[in-house]
PDB file of N, CA and C in Angstrom:
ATOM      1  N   UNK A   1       0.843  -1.176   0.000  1.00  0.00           N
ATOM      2  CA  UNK A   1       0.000   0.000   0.000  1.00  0.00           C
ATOM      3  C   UNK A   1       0.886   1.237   0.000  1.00  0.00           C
ATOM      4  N   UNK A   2       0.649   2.543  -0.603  1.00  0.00           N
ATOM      5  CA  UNK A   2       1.020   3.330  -0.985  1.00  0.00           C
ATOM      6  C   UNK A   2       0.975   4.578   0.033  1.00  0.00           C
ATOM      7  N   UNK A   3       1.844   4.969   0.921  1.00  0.00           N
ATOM      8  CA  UNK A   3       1.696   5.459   1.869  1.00  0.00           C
ATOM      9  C   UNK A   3       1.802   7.002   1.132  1.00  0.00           C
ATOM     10  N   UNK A   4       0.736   8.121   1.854  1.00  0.00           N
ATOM     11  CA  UNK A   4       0.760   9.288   1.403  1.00  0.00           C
ATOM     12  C   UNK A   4       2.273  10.357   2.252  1.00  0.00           C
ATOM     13  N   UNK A   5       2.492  10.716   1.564  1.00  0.00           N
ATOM     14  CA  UNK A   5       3.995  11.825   2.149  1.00  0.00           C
ATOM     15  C   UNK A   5       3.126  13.109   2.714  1.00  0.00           C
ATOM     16  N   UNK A   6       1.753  13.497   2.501  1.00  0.00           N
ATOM     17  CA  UNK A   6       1.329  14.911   3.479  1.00  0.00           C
ATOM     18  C   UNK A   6       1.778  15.804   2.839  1.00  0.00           C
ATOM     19  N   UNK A   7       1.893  15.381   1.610  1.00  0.00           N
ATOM     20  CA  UNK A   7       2.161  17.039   0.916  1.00  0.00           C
ATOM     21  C   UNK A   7       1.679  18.003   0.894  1.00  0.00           C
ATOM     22  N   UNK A   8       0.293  18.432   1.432  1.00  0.00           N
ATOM     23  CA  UNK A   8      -0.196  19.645   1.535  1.00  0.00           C
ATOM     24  C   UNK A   8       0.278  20.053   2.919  1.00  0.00           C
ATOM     25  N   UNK A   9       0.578  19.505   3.565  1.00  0.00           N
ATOM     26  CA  UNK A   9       1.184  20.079   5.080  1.00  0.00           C
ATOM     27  C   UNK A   9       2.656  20.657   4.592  1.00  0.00           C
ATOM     28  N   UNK A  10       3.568  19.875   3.916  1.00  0.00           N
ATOM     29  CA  UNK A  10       4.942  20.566   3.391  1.00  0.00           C
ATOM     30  C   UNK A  10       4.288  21.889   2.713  1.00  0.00           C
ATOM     31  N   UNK A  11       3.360  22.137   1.694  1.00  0.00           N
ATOM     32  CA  UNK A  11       3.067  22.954   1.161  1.00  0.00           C
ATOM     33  C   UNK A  11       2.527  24.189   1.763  1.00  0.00           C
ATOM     34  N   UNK A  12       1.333  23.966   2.421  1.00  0.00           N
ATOM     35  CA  UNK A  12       1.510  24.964   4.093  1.00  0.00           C
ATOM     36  C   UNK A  12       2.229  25.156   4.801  1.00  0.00           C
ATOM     37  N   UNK A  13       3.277  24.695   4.957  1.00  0.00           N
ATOM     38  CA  UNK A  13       4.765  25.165   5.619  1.00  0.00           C
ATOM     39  C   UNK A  13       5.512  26.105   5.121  1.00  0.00           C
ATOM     40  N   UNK A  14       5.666  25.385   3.785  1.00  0.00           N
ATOM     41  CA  UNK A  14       6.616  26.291   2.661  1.00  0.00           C
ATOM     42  C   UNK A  14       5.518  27.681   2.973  1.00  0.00           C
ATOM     43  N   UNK A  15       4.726  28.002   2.616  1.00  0.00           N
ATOM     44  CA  UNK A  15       3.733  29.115   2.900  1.00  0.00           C
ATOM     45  C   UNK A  15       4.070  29.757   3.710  1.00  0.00           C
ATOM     46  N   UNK A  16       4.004  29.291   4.334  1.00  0.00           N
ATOM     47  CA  UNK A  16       4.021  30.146   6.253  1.00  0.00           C
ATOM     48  C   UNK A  16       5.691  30.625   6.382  1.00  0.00           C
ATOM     49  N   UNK A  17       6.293  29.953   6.151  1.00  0.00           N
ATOM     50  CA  UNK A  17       7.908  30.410   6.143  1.00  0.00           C
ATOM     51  C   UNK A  17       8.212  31.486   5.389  1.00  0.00           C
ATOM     52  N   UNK A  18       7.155  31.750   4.320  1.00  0.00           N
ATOM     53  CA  UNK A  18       7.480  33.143   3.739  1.00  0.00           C
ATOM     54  C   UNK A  18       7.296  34.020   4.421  1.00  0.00           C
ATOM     55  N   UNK A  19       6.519  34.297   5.654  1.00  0.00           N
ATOM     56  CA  UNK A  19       6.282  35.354   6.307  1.00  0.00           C
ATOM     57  C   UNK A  19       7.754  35.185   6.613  1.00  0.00           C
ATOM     58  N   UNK A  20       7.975  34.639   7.278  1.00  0.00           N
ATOM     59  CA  UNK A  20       9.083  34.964   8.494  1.00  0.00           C
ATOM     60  C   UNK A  20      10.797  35.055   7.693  1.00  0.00           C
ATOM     61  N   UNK A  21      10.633  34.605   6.296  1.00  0.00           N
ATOM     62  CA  UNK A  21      11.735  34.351   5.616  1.00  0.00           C
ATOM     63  C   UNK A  21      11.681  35.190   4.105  1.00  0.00           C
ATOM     64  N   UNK A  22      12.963  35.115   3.309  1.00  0.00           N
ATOM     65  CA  UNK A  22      12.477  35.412   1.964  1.00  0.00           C
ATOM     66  C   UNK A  22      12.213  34.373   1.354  1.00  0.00           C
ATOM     67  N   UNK A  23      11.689  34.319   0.123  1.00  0.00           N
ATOM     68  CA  UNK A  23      11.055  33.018  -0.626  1.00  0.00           C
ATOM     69  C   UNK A  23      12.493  32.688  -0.808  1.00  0.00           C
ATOM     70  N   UNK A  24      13.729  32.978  -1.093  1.00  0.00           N
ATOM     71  CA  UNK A  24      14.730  32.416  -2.133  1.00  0.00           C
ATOM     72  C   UNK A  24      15.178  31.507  -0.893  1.00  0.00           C
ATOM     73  N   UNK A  25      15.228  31.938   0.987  1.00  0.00           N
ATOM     74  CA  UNK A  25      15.478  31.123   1.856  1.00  0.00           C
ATOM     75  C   UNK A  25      14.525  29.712   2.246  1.00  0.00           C
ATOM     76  N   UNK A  26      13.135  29.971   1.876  1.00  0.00           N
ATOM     77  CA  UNK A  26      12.568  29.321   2.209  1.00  0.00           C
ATOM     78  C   UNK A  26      12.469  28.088   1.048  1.00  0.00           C
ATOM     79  N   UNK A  27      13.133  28.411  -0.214  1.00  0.00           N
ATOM     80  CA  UNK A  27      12.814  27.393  -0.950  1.00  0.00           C
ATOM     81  C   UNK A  27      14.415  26.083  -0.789  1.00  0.00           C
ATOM     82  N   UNK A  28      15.083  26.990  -0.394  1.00  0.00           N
ATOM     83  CA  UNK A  28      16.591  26.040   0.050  1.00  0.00           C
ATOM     84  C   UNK A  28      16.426  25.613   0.926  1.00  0.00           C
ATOM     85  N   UNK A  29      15.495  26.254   2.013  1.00  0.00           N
ATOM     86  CA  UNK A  29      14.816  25.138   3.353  1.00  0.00           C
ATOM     87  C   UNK A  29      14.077  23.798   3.032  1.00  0.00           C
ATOM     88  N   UNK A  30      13.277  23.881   2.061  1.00  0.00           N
ATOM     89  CA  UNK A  30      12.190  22.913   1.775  1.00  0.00           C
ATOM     90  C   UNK A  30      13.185  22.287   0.612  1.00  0.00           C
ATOM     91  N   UNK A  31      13.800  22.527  -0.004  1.00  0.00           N
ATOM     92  CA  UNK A  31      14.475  21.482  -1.392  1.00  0.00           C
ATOM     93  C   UNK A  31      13.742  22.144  -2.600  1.00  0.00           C
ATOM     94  N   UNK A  32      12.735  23.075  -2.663  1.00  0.00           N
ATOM     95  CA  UNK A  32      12.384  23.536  -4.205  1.00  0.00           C
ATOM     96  C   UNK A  32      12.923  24.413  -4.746  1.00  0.00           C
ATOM     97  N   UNK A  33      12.580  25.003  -5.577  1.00  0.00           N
ATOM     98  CA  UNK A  33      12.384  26.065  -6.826  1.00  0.00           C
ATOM     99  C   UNK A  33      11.874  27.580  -6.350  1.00  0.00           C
ATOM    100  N   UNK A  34      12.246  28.557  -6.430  1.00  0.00           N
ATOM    101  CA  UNK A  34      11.728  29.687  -5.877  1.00  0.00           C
ATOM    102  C   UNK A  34      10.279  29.781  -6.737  1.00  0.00           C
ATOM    103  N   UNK A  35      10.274  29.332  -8.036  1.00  0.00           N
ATOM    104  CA  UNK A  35       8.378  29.500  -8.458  1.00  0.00           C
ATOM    105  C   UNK A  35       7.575  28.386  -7.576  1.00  0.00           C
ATOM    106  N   UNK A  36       7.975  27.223  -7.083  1.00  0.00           N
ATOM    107  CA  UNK A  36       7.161  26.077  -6.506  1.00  0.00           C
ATOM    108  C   UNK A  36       6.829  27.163  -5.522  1.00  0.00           C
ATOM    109  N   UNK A  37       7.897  27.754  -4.647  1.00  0.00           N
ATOM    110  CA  UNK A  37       7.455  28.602  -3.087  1.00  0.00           C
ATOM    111  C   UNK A  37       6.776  29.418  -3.535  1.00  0.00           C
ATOM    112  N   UNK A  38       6.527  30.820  -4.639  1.00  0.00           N
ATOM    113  CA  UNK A  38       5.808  31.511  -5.028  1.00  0.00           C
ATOM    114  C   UNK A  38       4.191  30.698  -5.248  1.00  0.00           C
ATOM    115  N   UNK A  39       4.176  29.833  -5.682  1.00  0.00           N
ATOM    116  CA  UNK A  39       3.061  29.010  -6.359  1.00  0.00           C
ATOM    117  C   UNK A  39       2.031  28.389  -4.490  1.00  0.00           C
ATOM    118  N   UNK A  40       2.444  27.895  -3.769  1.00  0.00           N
ATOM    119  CA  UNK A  40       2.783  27.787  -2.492  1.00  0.00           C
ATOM    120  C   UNK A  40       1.894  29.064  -1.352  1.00  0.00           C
ATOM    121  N   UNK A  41       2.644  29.842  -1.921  1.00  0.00           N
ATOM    122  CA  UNK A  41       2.521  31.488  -1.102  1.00  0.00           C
ATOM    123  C   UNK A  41       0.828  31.538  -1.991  1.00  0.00           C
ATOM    124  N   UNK A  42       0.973  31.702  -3.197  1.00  0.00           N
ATOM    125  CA  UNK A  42      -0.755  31.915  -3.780  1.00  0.00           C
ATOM    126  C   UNK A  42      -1.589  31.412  -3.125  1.00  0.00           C
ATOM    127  N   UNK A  43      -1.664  29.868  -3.138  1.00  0.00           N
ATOM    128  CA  UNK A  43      -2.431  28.787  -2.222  1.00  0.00           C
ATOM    129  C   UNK A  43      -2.735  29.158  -1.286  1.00  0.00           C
ATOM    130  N   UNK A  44      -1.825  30.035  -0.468  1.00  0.00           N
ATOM    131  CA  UNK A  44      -2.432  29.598   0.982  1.00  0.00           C
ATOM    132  C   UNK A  44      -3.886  30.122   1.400  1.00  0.00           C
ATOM    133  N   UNK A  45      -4.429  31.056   0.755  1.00  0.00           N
ATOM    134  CA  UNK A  45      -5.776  31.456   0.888  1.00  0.00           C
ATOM    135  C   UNK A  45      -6.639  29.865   0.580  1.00  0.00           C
ATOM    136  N   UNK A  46      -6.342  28.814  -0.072  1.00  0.00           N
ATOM    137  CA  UNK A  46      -7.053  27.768  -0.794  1.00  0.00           C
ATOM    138  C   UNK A  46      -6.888  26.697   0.550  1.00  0.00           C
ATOM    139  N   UNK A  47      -5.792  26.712   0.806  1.00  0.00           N
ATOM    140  CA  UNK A  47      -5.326  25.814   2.302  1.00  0.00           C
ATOM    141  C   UNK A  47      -6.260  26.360   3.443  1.00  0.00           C
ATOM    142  N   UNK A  48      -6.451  27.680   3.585  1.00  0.00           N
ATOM    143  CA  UNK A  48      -6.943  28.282   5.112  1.00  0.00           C
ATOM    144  C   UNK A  48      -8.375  28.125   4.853  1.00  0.00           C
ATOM    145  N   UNK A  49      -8.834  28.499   3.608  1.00  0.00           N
ATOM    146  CA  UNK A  49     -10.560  27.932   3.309  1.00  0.00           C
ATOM    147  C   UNK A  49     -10.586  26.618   3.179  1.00  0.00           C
ATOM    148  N   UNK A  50     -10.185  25.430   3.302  1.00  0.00           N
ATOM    149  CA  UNK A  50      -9.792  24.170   3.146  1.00  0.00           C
ATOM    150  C   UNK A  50     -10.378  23.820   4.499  1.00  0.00           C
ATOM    151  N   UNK A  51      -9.370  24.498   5.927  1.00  0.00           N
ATOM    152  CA  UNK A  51      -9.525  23.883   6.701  1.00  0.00           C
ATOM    153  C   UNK A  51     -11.127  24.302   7.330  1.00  0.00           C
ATOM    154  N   UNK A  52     -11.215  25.716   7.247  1.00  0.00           N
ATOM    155  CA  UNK A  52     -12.684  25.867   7.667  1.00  0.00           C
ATOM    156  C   UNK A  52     -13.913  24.708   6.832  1.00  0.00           C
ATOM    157  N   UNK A  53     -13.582  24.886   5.753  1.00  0.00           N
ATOM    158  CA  UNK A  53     -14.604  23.332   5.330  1.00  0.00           C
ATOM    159  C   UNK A  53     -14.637  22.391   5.441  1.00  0.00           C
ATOM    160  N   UNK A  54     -13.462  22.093   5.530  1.00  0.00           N
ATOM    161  CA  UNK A  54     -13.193  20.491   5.595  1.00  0.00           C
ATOM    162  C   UNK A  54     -11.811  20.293   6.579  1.00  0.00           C
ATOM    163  N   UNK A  55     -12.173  20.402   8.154  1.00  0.00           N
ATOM    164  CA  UNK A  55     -10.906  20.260   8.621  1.00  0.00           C
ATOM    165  C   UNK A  55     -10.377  19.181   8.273  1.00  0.00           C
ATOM    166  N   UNK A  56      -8.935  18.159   8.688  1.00  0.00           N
ATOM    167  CA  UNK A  56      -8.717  16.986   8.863  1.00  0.00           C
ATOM    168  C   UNK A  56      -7.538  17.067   9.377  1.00  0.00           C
ATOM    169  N   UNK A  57      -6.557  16.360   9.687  1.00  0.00           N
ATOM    170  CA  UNK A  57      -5.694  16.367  10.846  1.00  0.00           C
ATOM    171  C   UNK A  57      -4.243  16.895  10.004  1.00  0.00           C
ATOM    172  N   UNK A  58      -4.305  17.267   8.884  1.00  0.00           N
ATOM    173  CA  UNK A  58      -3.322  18.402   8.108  1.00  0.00           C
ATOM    174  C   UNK A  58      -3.734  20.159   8.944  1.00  0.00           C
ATOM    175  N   UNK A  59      -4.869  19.855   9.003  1.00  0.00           N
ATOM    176  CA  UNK A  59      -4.867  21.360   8.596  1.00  0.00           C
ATOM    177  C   UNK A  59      -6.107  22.024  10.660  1.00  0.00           C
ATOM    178  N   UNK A  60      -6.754  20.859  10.884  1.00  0.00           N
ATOM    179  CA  UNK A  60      -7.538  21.084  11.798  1.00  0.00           C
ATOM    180  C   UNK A  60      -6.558  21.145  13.128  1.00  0.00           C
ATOM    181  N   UNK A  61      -6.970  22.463  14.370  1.00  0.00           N
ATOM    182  CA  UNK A  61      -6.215  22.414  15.642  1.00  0.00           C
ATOM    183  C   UNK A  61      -6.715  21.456  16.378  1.00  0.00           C
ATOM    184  N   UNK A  62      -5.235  21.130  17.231  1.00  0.00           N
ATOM    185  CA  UNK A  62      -5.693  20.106  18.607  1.00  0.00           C
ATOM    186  C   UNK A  62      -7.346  20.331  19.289  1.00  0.00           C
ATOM    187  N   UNK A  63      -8.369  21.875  18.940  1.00  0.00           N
ATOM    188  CA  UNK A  63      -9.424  21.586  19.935  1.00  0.00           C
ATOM    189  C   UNK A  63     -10.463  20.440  19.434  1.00  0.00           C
ATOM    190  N   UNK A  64     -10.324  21.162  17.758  1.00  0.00           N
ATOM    191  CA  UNK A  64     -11.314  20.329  17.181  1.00  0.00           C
ATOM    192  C   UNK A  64     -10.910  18.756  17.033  1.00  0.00           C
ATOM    193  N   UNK A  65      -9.764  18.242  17.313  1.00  0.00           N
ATOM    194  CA  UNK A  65      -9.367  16.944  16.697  1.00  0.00           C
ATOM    195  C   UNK A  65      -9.928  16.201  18.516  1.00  0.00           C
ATOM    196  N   UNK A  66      -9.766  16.753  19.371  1.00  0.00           N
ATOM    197  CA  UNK A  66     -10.075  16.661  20.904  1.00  0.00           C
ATOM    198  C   UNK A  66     -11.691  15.881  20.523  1.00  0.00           C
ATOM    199  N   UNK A  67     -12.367  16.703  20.259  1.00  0.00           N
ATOM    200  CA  UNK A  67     -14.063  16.507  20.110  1.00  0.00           C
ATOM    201  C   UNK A  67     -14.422  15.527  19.172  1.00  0.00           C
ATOM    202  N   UNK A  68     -13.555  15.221  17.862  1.00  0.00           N
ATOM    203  CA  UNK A  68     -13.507  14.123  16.855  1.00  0.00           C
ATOM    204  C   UNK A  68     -13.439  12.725  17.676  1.00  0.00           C
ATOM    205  N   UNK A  69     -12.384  12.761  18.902  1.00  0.00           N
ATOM    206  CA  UNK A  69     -12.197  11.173  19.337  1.00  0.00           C
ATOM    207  C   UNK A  69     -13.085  10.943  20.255  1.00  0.00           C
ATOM    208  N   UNK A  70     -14.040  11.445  20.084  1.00  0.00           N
ATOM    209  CA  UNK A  70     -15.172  11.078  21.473  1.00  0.00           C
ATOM    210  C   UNK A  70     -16.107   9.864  20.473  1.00  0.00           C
ATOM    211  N   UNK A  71     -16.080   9.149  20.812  1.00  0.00           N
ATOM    212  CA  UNK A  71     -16.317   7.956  20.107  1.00  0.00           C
ATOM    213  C   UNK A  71     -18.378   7.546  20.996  1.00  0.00           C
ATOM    214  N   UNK A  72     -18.429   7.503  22.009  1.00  0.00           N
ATOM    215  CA  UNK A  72     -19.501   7.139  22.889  1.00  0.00           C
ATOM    216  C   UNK A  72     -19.708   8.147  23.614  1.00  0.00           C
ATOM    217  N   UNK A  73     -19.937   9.402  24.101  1.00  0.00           N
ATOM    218  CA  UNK A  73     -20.346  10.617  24.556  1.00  0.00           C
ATOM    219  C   UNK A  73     -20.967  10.704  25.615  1.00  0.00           C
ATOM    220  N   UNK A  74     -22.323   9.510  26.107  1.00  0.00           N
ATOM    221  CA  UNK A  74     -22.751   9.273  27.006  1.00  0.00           C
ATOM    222  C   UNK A  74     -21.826   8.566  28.453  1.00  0.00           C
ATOM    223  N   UNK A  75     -20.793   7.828  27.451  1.00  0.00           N
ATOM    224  CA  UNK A  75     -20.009   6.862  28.639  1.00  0.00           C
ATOM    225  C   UNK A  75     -18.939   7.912  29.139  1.00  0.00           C
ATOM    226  N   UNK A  76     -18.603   8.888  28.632  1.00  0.00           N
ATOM    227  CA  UNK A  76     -17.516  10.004  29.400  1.00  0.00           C
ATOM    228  C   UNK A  76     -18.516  10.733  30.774  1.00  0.00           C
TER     229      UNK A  76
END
């Protein structure tokens, strides 16, 4: 079976490191291309509406993933 690598989490990373970095640093951080990090930086508006619709454990915080494992509700 074909295990997934989480590439949209690398890709939201690369994102977020542009704040704090220049793209030409952040793409020698991650191993790409300064257009992949530019391309990256566009997205992230597509990533942050992502998680409001559709959280999942890429993109959703520890509160909401908390309330997901309640499996039986009555027995807590």
């Amino acid at each position: 079976m074909h295990k997934s690598k989480n590439k949209n989490r690398i890709k939201y990373k690369g994102a977020r490191a542009t704040d704090a970095m220049s793209v030409v640093d952040a793409a020698k951080t991650f191993e790409v291309n300064t257009t992949t990090t530019y391309r990256w930086k566009k997205t992230i508006d597509v990533l942050a509406e992502a998680k409001d619709r559709k959280p999942n454990r890429c993109y959703a915080d520890t509160a909401s993933q908390k309330k997901k494992n309640v499996r039986f509700p009555v027995l807590d």
